[in-house]
C-alpha atoms as a PDB file:
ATOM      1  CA  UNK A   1       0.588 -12.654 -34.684  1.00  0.00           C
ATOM      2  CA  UNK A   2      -0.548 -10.185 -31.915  1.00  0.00           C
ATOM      3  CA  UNK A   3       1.371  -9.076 -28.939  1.00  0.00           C
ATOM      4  CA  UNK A   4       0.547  -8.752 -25.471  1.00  0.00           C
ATOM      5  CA  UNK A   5       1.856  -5.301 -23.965  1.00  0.00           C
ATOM      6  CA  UNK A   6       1.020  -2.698 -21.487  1.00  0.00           C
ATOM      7  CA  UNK A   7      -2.313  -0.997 -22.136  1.00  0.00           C
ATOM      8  CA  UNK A   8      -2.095   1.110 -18.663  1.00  0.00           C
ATOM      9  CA  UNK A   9      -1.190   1.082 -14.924  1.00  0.00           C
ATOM     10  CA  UNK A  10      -2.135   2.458 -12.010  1.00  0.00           C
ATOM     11  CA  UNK A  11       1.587   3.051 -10.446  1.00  0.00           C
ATOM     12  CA  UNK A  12       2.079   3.056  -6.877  1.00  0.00           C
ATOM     13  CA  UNK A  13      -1.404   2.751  -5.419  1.00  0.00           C
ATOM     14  CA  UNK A  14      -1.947   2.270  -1.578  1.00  0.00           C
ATOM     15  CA  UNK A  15      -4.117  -0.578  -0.577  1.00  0.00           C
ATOM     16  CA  UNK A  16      -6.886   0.734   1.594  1.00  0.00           C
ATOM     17  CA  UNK A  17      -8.489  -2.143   2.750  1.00  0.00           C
ATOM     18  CA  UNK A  18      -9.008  -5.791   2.025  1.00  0.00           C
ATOM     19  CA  UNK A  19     -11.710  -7.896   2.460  1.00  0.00           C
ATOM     20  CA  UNK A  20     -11.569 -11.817   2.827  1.00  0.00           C
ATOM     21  CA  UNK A  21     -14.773 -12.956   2.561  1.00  0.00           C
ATOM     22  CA  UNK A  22     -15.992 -11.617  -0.971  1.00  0.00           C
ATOM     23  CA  UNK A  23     -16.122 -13.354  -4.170  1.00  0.00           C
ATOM     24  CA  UNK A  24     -12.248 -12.153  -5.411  1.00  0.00           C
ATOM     25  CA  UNK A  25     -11.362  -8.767  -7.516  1.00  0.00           C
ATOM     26  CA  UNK A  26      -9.683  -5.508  -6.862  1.00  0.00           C
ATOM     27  CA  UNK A  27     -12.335  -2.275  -6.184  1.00  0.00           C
ATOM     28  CA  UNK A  28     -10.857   0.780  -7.856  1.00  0.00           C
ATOM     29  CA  UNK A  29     -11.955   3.968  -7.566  1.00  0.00           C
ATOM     30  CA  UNK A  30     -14.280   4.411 -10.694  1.00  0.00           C
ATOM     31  CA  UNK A  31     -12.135   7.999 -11.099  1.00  0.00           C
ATOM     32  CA  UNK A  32      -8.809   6.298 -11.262  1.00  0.00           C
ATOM     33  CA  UNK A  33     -10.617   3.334 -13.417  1.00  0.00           C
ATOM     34  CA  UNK A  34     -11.275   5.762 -16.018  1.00  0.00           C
ATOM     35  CA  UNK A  35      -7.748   7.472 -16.165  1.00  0.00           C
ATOM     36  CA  UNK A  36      -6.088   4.603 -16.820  1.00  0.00           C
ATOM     37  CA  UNK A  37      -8.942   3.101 -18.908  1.00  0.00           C
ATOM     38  CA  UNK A  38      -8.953   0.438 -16.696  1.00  0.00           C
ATOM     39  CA  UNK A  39     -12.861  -0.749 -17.959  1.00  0.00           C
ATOM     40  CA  UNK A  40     -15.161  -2.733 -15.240  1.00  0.00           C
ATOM     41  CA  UNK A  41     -14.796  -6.396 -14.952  1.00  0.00           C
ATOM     42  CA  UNK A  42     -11.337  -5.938 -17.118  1.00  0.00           C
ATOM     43  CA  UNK A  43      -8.452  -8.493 -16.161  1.00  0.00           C
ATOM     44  CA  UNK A  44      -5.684  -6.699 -13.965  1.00  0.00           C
ATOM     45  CA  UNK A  45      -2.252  -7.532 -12.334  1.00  0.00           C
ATOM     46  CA  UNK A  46      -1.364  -6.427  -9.424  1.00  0.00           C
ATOM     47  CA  UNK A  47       2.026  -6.258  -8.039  1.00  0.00           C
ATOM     48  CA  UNK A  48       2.484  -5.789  -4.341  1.00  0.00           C
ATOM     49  CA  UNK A  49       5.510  -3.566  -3.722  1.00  0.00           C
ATOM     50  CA  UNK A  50       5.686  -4.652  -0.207  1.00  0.00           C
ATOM     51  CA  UNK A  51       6.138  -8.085  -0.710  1.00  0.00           C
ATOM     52  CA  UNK A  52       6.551  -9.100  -4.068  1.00  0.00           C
ATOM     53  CA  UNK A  53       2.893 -11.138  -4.630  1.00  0.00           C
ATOM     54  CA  UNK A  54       1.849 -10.857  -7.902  1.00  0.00           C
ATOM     55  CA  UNK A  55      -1.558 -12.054  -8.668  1.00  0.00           C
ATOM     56  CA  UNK A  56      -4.686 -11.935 -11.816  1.00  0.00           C
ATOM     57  CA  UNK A  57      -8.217 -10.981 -11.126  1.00  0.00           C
ATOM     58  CA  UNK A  58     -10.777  -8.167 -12.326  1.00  0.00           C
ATOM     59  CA  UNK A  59     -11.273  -4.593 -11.725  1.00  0.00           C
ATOM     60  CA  UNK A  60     -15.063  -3.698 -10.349  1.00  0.00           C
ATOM     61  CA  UNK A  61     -15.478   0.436  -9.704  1.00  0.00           C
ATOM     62  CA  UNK A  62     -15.204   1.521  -5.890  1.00  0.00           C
ATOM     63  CA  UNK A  63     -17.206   4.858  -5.202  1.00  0.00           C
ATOM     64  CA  UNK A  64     -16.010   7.707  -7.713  1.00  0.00           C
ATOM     65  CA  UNK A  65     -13.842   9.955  -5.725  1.00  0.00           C
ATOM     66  CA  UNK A  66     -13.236   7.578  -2.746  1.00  0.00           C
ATOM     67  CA  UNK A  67      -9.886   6.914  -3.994  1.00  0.00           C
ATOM     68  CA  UNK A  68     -10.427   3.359  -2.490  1.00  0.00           C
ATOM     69  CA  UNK A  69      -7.746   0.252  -3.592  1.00  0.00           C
ATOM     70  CA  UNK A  70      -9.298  -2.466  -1.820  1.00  0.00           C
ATOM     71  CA  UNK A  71      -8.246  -6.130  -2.059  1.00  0.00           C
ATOM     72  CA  UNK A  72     -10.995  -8.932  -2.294  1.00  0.00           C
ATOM     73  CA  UNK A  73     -11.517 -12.488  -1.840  1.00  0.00           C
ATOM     74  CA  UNK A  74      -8.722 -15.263  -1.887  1.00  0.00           C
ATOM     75  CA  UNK A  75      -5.883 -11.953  -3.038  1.00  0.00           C
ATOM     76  CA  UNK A  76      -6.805 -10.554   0.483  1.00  0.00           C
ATOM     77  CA  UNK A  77      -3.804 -13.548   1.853  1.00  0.00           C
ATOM     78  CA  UNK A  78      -1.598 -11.809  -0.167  1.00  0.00           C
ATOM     79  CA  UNK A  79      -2.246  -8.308  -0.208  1.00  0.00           C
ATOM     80  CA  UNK A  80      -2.679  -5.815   3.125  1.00  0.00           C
ATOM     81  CA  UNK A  81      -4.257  -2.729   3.773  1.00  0.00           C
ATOM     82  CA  UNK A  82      -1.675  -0.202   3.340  1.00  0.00           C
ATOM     83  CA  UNK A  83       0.496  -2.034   0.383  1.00  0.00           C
ATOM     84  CA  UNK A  84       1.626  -0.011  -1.894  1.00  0.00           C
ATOM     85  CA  UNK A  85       0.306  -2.161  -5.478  1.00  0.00           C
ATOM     86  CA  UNK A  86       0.965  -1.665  -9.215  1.00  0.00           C
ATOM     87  CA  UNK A  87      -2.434  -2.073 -10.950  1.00  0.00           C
ATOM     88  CA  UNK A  88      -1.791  -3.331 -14.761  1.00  0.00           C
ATOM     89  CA  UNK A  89      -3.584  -3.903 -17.680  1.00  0.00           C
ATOM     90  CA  UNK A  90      -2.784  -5.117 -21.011  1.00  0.00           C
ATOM     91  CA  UNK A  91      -3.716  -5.219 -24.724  1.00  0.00           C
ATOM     92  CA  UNK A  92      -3.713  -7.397 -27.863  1.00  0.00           C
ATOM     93  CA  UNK A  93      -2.135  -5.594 -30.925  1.00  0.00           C
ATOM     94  CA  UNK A  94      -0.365  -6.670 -33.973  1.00  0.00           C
ATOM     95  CA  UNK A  95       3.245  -5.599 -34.135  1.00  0.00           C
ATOM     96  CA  UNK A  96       2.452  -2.864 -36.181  1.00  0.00           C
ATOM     97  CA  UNK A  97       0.077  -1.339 -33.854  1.00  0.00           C
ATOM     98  CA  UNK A  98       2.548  -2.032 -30.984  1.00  0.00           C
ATOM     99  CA  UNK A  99       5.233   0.080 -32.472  1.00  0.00           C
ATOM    100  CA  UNK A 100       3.284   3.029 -32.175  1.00  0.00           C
ATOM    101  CA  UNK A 101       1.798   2.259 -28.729  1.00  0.00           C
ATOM    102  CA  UNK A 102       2.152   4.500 -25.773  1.00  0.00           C
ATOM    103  CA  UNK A 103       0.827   2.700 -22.016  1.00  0.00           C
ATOM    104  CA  UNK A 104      -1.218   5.194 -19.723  1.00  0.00           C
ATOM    105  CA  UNK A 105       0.768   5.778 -16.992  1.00  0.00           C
ATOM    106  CA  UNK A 106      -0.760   7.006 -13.838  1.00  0.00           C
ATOM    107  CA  UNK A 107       1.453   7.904 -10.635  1.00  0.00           C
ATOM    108  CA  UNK A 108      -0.287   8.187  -7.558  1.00  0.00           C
ATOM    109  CA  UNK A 109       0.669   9.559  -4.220  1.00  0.00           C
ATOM    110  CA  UNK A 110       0.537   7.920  -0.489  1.00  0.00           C
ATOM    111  CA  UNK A 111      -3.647   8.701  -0.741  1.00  0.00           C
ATOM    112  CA  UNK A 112      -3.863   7.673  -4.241  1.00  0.00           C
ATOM    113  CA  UNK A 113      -4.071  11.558  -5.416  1.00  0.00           C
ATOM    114  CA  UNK A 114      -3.460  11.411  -9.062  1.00  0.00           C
ATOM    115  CA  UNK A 115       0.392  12.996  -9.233  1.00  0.00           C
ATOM    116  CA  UNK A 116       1.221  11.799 -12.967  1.00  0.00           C
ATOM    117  CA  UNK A 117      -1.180  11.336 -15.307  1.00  0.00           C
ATOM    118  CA  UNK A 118       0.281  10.352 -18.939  1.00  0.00           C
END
């Protein structure tokens, strides 16, 4: 049997912008992609703070150092610039490997500054 569980999350994250008309994901600063081993094209859920919309879709790398969170596609109803999201990911592991498991968890500040890493 394997378990789904927190691999990492981006905590805390301000939306910068969304965009409507674009074939749906969430652009992540490639930086902040990489701290929280967030890989490209990986499956994410994001919870909006603001208003409680949770929703699936993929993570594709914004410009490294941008420290852009921007909303695309059909998620851009439910998501507005200036939100303040929780980016997850998760993992597969066996209950064994769960037991010892510890989720990245990293904190960001009101311009998406790293202020946690874990």
């Amino acid at each position: 049997m394997l378990l789904k569980i927190l691999k990492s999350k981006l905590h805390r994250a301000r939306v910068t912008d969304a965009r409507l008309h674009y074939p749906g994901s969430i652009e992540i600063d490639e930086n902040l992609m990489e701290k929280a081993g967030i890989l490209p094209y990986e499956a994410v859920l994001v919870a909006d703070l603001n208003n409680g919309n949770r929703l699936e879709t993929y993570a594709v790398p914004a410009e490294r150092g941008s420290r852009k969170i921007v909303i695309l596609g059909a998620a851009a109803q439910l998501i507005e610039p200036k939100d303040i999201v929780i980016i997850m990911d998760f993992c597969h592991c066996t209950p064994e490997e769960a037991a010892g498991h510890k989720p990245k968890v990293v904190v960001l500040d009101e311009d998406n500054n790293i202020v946690k890493p874990e």
